[in-house]
Protein backbone atom coordinates (compact mmCIF):
# COMPACT_ATOMS: atom_id res chain seq x y z
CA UNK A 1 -17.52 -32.72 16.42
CA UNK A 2 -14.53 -30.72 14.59
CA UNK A 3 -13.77 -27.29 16.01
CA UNK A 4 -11.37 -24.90 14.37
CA UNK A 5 -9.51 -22.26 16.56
CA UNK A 6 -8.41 -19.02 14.46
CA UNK A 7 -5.74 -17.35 16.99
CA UNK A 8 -4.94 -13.84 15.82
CA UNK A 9 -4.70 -10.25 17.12
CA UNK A 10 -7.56 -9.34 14.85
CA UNK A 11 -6.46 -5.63 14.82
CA UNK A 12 -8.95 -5.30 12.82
CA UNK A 13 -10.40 -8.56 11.41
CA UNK A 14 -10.97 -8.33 7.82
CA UNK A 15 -12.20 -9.89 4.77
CA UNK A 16 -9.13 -12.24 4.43
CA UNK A 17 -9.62 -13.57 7.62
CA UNK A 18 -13.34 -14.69 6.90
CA UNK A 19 -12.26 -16.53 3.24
CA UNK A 20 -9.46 -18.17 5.49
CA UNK A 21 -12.58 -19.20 8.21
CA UNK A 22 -14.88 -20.35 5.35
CA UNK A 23 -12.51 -22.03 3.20
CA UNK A 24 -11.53 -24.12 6.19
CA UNK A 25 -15.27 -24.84 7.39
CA UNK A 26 -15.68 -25.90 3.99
CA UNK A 27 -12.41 -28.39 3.40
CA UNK A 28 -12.36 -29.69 6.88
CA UNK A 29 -16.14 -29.70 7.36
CA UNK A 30 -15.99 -28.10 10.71
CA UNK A 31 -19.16 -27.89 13.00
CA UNK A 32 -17.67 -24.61 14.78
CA UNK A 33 -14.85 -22.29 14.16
CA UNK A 34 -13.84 -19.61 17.06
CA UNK A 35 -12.12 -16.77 16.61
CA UNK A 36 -9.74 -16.15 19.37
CA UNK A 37 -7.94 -12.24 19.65
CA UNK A 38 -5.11 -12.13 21.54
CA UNK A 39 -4.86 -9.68 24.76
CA UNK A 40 -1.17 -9.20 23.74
CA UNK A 41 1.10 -11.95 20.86
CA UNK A 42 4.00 -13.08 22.10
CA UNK A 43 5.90 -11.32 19.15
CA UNK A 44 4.21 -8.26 19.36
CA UNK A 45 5.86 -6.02 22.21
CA UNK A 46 3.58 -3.54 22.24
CA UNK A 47 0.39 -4.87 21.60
CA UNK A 48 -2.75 -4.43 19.81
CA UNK A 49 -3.68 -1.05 18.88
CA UNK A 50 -7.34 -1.25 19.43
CA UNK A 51 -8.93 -2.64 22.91
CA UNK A 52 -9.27 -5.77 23.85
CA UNK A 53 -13.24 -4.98 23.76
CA UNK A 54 -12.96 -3.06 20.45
CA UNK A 55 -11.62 -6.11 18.42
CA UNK A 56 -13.80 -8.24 19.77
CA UNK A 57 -16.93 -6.48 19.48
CA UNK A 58 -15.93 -6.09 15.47
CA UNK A 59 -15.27 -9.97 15.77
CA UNK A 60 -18.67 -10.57 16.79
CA UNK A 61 -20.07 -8.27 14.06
CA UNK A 62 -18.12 -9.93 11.66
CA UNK A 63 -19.53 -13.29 12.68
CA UNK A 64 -23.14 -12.32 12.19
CA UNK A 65 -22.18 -13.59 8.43
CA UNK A 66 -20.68 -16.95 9.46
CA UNK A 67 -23.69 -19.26 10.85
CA UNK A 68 -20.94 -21.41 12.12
CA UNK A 69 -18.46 -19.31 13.75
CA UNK A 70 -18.35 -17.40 17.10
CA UNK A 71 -15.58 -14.74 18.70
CA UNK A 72 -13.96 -16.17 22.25
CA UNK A 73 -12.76 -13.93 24.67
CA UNK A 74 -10.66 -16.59 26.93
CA UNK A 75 -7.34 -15.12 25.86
CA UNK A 76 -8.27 -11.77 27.02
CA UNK A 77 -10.06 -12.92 30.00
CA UNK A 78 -6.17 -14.31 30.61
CA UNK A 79 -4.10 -11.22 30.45
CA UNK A 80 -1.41 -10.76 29.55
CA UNK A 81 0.83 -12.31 26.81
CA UNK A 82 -1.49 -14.41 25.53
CA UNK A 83 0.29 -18.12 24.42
CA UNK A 84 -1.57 -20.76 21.73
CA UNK A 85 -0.33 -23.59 24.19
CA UNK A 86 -3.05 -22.74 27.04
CA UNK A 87 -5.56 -21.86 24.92
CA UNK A 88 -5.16 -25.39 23.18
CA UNK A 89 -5.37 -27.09 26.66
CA UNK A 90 -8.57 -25.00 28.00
CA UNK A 91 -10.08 -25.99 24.52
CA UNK A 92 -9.41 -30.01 24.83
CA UNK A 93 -10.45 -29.63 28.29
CA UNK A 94 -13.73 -27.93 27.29
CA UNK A 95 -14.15 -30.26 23.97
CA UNK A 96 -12.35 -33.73 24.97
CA UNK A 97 -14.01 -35.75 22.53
CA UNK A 98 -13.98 -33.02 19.34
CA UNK A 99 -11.46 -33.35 16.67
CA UNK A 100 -9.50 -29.59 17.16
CA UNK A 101 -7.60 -27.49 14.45
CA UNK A 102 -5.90 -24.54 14.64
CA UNK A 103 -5.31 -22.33 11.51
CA UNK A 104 -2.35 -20.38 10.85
CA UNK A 105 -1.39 -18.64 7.78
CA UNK A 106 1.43 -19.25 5.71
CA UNK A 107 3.50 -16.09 7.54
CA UNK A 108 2.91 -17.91 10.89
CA UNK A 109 3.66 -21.29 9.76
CA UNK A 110 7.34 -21.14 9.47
CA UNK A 111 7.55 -19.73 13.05
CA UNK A 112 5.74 -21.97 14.85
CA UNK A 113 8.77 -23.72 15.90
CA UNK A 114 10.17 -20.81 17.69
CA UNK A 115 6.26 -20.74 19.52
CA UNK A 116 6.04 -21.80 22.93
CA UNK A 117 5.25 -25.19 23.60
CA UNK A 118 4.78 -26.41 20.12
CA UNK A 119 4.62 -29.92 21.32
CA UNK A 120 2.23 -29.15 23.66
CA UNK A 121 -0.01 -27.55 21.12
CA UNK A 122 0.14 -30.36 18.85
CA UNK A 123 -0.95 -32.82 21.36
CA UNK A 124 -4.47 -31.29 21.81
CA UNK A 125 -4.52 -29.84 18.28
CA UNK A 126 -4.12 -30.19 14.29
CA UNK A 127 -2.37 -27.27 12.45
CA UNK A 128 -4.04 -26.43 9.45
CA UNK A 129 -2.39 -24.06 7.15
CA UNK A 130 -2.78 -21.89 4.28
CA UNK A 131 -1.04 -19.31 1.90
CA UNK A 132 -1.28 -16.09 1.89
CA UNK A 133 -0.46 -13.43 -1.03
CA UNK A 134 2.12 -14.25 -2.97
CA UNK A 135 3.52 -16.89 0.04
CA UNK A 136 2.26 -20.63 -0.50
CA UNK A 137 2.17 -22.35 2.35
CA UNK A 138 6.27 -22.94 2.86
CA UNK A 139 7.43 -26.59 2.00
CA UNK A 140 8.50 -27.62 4.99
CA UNK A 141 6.42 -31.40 5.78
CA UNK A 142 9.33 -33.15 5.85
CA UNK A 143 11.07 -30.73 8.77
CA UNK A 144 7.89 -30.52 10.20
CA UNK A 145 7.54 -34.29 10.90
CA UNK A 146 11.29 -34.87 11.51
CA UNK A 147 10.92 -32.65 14.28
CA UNK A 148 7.35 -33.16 16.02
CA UNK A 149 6.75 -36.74 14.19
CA UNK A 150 3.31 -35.84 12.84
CA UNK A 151 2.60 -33.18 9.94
CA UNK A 152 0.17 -30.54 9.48
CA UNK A 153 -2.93 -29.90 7.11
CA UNK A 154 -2.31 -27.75 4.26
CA UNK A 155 -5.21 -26.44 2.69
CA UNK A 156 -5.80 -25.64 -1.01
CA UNK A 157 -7.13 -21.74 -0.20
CA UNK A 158 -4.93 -19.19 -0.92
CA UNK A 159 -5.67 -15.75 0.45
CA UNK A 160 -5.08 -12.20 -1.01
CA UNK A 161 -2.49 -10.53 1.01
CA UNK A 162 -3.56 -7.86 3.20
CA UNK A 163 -2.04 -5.65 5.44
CA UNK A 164 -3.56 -4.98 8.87
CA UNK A 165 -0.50 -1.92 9.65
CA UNK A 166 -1.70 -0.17 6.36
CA UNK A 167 -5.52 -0.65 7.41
CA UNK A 168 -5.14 1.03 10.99
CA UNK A 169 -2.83 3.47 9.04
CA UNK A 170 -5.88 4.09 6.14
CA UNK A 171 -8.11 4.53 8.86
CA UNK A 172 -6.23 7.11 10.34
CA UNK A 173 -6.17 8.75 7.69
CA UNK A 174 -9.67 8.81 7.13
CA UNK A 175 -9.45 6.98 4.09
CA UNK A 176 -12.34 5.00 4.35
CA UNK A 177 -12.64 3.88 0.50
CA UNK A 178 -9.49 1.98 0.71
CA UNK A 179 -10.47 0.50 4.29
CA UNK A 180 -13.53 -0.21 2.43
CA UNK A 181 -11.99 -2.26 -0.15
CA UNK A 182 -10.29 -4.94 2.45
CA UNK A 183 -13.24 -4.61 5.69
CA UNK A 184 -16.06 -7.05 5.52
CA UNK A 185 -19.29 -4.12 5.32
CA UNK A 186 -20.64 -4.29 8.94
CA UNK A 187 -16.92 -4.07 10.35
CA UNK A 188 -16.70 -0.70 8.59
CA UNK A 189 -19.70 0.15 9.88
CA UNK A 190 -18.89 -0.58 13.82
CA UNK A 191 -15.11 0.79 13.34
CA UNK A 192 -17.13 4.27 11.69
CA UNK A 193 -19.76 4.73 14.63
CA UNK A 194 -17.02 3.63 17.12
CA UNK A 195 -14.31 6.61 15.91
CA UNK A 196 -11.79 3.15 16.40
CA UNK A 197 -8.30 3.80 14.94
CA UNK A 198 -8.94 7.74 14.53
CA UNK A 199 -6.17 10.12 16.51
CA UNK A 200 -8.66 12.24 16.96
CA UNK A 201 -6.70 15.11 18.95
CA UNK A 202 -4.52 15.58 15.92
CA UNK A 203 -6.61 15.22 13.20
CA UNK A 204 -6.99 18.62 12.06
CA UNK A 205 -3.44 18.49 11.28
CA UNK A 206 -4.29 16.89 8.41
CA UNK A 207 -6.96 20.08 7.28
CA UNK A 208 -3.43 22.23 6.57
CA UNK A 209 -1.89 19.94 3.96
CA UNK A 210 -3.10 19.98 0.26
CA UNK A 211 -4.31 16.68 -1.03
CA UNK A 212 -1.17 15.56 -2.62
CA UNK A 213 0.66 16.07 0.37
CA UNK A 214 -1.72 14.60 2.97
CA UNK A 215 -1.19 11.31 0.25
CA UNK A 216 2.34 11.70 0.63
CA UNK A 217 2.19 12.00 4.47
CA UNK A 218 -0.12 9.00 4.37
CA UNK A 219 2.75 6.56 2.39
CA UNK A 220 5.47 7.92 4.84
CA UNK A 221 3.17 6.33 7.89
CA UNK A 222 2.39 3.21 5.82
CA UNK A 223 6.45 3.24 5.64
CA UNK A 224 7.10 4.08 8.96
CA UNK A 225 4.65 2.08 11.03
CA UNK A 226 5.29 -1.25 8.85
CA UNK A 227 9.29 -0.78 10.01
CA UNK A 228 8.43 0.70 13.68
CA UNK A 229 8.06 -3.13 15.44
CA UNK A 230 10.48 -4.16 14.86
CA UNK A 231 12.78 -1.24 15.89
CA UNK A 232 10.79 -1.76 18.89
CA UNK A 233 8.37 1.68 18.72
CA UNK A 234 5.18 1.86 19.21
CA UNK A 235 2.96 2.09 16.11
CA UNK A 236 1.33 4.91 18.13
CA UNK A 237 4.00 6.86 18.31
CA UNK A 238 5.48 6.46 14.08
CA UNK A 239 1.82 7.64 13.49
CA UNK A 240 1.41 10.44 15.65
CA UNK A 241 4.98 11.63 14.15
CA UNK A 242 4.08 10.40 10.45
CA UNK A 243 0.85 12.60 10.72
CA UNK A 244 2.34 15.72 12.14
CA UNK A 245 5.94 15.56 10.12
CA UNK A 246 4.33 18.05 7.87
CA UNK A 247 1.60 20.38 9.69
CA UNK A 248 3.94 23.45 9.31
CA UNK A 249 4.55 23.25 6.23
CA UNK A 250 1.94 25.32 4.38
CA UNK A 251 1.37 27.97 7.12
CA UNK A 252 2.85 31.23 6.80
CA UNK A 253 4.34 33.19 9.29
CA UNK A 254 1.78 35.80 9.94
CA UNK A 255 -0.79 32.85 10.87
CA UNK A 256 -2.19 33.03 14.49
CA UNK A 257 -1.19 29.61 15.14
CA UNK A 258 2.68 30.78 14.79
CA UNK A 259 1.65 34.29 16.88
CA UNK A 260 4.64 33.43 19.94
CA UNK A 261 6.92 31.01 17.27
CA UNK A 262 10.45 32.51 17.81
CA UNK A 263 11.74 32.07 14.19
CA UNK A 264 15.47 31.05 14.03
CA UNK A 265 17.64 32.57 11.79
CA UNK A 266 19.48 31.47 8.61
CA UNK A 267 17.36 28.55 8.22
CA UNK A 268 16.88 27.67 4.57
CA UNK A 269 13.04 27.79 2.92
CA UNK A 270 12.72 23.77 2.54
CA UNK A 271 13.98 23.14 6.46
CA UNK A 272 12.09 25.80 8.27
CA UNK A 273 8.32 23.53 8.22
CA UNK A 274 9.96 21.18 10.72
CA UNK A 275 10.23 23.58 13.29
CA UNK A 276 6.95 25.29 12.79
CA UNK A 277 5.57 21.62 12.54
CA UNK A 278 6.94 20.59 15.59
CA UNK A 279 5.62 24.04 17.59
CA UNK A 280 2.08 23.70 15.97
CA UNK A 281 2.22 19.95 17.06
CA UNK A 282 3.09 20.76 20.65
CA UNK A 283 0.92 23.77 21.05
CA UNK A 284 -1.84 23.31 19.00
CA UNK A 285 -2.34 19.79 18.58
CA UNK A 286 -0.88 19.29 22.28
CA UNK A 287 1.54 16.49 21.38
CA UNK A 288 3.75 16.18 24.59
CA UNK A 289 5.62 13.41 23.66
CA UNK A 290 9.38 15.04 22.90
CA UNK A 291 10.43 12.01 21.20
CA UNK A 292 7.57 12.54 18.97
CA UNK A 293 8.50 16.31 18.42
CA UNK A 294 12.08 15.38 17.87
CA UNK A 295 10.89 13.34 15.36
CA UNK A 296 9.23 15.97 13.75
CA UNK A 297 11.20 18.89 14.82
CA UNK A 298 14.46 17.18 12.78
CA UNK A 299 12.73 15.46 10.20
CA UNK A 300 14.11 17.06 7.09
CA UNK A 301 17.30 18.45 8.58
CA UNK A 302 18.38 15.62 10.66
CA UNK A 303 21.28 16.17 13.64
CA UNK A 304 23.42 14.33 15.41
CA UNK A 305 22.55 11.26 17.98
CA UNK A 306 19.07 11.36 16.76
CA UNK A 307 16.86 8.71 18.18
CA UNK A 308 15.20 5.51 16.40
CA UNK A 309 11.88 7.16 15.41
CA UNK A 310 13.89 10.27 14.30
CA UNK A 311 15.84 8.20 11.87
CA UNK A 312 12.67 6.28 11.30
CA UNK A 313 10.27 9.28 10.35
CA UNK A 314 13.65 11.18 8.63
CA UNK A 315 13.96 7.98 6.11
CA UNK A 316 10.19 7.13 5.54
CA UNK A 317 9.68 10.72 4.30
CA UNK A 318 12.84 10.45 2.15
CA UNK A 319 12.05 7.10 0.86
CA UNK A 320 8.33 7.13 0.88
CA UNK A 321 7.20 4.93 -2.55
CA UNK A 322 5.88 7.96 -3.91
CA UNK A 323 9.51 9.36 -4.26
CA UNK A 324 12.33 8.57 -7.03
CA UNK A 325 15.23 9.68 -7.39
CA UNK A 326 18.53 8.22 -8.52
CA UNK A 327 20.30 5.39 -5.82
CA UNK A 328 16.64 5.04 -3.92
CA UNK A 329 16.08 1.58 -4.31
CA UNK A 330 19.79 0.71 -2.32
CA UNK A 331 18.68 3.54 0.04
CA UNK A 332 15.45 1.31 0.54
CA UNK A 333 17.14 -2.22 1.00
CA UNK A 334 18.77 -0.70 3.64
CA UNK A 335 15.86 0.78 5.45
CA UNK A 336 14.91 -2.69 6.14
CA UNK A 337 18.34 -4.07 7.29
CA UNK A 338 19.89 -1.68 8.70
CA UNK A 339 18.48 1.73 9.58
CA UNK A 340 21.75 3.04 11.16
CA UNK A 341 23.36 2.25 7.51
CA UNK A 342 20.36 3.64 5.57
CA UNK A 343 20.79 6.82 8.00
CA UNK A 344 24.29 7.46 7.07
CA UNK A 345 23.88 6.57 2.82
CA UNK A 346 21.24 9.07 3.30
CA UNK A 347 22.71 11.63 4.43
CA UNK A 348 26.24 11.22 2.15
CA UNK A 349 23.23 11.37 -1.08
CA UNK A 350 21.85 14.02 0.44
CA UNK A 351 25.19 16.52 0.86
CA UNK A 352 26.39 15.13 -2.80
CA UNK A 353 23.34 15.93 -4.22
CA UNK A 354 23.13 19.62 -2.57
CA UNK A 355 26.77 19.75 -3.71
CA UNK A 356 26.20 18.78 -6.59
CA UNK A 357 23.38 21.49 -7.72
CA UNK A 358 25.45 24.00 -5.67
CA UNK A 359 23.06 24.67 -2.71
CA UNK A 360 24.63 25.08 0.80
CA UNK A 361 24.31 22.34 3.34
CA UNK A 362 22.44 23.03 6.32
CA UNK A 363 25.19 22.87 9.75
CA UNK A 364 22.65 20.46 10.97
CA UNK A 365 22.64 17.88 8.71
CA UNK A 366 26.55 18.17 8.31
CA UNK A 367 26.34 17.32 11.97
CA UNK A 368 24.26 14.91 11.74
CA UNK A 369 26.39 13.15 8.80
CA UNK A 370 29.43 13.60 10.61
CA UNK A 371 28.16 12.28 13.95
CA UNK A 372 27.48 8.82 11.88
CA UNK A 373 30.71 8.74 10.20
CA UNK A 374 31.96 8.94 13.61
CA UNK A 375 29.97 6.17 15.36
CA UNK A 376 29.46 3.74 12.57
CA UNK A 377 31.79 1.38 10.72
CA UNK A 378 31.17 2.64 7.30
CA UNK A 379 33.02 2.49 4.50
């Protein structure tokens, strides 16, 4: 018998991961191929976004269509972080005779030395790998056998690259055609009736932006969440803030909502919707998190000694892809390096530009300039 495990956090499964499942059935000629979600990866600190039962529920929906695969729950059964190593054993204990593969994509590939136990997971199983958007699988045979003395499978699929942090982001958004395009047709389905992904106490947010900017608030979560891991923030949190950056911005004064909003003074036109935002996110949309309001409150001003998800949410709305402007793309390639130098180029383009058109400089975002200068090693 040949069994193929597909490890994965599933979050949700979509159509990439079936053409990966069927193109291997169909080159290895597996008998059975189980899908395996993680409780929690190794190199994910905080975890899944949707339950443990949520993913695999859609995992078993998604299945219906594969006669030969099933979804396995053993790794969240386990706990915890879940490691490919003791899943590997249970499976050769439960299958001793079967010939066992696990798939990983070409993203995971180069990794898997860094995984736990490697050489434990190659004594009960075959790696069998594949590309993956624009990545072939990596050429690295001859470092793979140097250092484990056997080499992996490489398969001749190649899948379309998808991202799983812009699909939970879509479907917070309620943007179900371009979920659509990338979720197998019963998934969508399940993840529709079961309100999965939604943020459901601050959805209405999104009801007080105009279409254009509800799009644009949509890219600067995309932005956000993608960078939030690894700045280690939860994805919950760079969405909540991503959603909300904008709420106050088209509500006027005399609106109810802003009835007991104590207006500062001398704030400038463009910077005033961050305040009302983060007063309509905290008492209408009950957001209690003060990071979170921070995030918002300071999002187009910025200050000093702001936190990592205020510089996060501050540069994704700057540097959103639906903005251009002169010096963006450096301003980019240093969101993704850096974000303490992206912080401080942002602000010294921001106070030249304002300079340069003759506007005055809000004392906040001199502050907040100045407080970098002060704690980085820029030049």
């Amino acid at each position: 018998m040949r069994i193929a495990l597909f490890g994965g956090s599933f979050d949700p499964v979509h159509i990439e991961h079936l053409r990966f499942a069927e193109a291997a059935q169909r080159e290895l000629g597996l008998d059975r191929l189980f899908f395996i979600p993680s409780c929690r990866a190794p190199h994910k600190a905080f975890g899944p976004v949707a339950s443990g039962e949520e993913r695999l529920k859609l995992l078993q929906t998604a299945c219906r269509s594969l006669n030969f695969a099933a979804a396995d729950d053993i790794e969240l059964k386990a706990g915890g972080t879940s490691y490919t190593f003791l899943t590997c054993r249970a499976y050769r204990e439960r299958y001793p005779d079967a010939e066992l593969f696990f798939l990983v994509g070409a993203d995971m590939l180069e990794n898997f030395f860094f995984w736990k136990g490697p050489e434990d997971i190659l004594q009960n199983v075959t790696l069998v790998a594949a590309g993956r958007g624009k990545d072939d699988v990596y050429n690295i045979h001859e470092r793979f056998r140097t250092r484990f003395g056997r080499d992996f499978l490489e398969l001749s699929f190649t899948g379309e690259e998808v991202s799983s942090t812009d699909l939970r982001v879509a479907l917070a958004f309620g943007n179900m055609e371009e979920a659509k395009k990338v979720l197998p047709t019963d998934v969508c389905v399940e993840i529709a009736k079961g309100e999965m992904y939604r943020y459901k106490n601050i959805e209405g947010a999104l009801s007080l932006l105009t279409e254009g900017r509800k799009e644009h608030s949509e890219r600067v979560a995309r932005m956000a969440c993608k960078r939030a891991r690894s700045l280690a923030i939860p994805e919950a949190k760079a969405l909540t803030a991503s959603m909300l950056h904008d709420c106050g911005k088209y509500v006027q004064k005399d609106d109810p909502m802003l009835r007991n909003f104590p207006f500062p003074a001398d704030v400038p036109a463009p910077v005033m919707h961050q305040f009302t935002g983060a007063y309509l996110a905290e008492n209408v949309f009950h957001v209690t998190d003060e990071d979170v309001l921070n995030a918002i409150r300071y999002h187009t001003s910025g200050r000093e000694n702001m936190s990592p998800l205020e510089k996060l949410i501050f540069l994704s709305d700057l540097l959103e892809e639906g903005r251009a402007f002169e010096g963006i793309d450096l301003l980019r390639e240093a969101f993704w390096k850096d974000l303490d130098l992206c912080m401080f180029l942002s602000l010294r383009h921001q106070l030249a530009y304002l300079k340069s058109v003759g506007e005055p400089v809000y004392p906040l975002t001199q502050r907040a300039f100045d407080w970098m200068k002060a704690h980085g090693n820029y030049a």
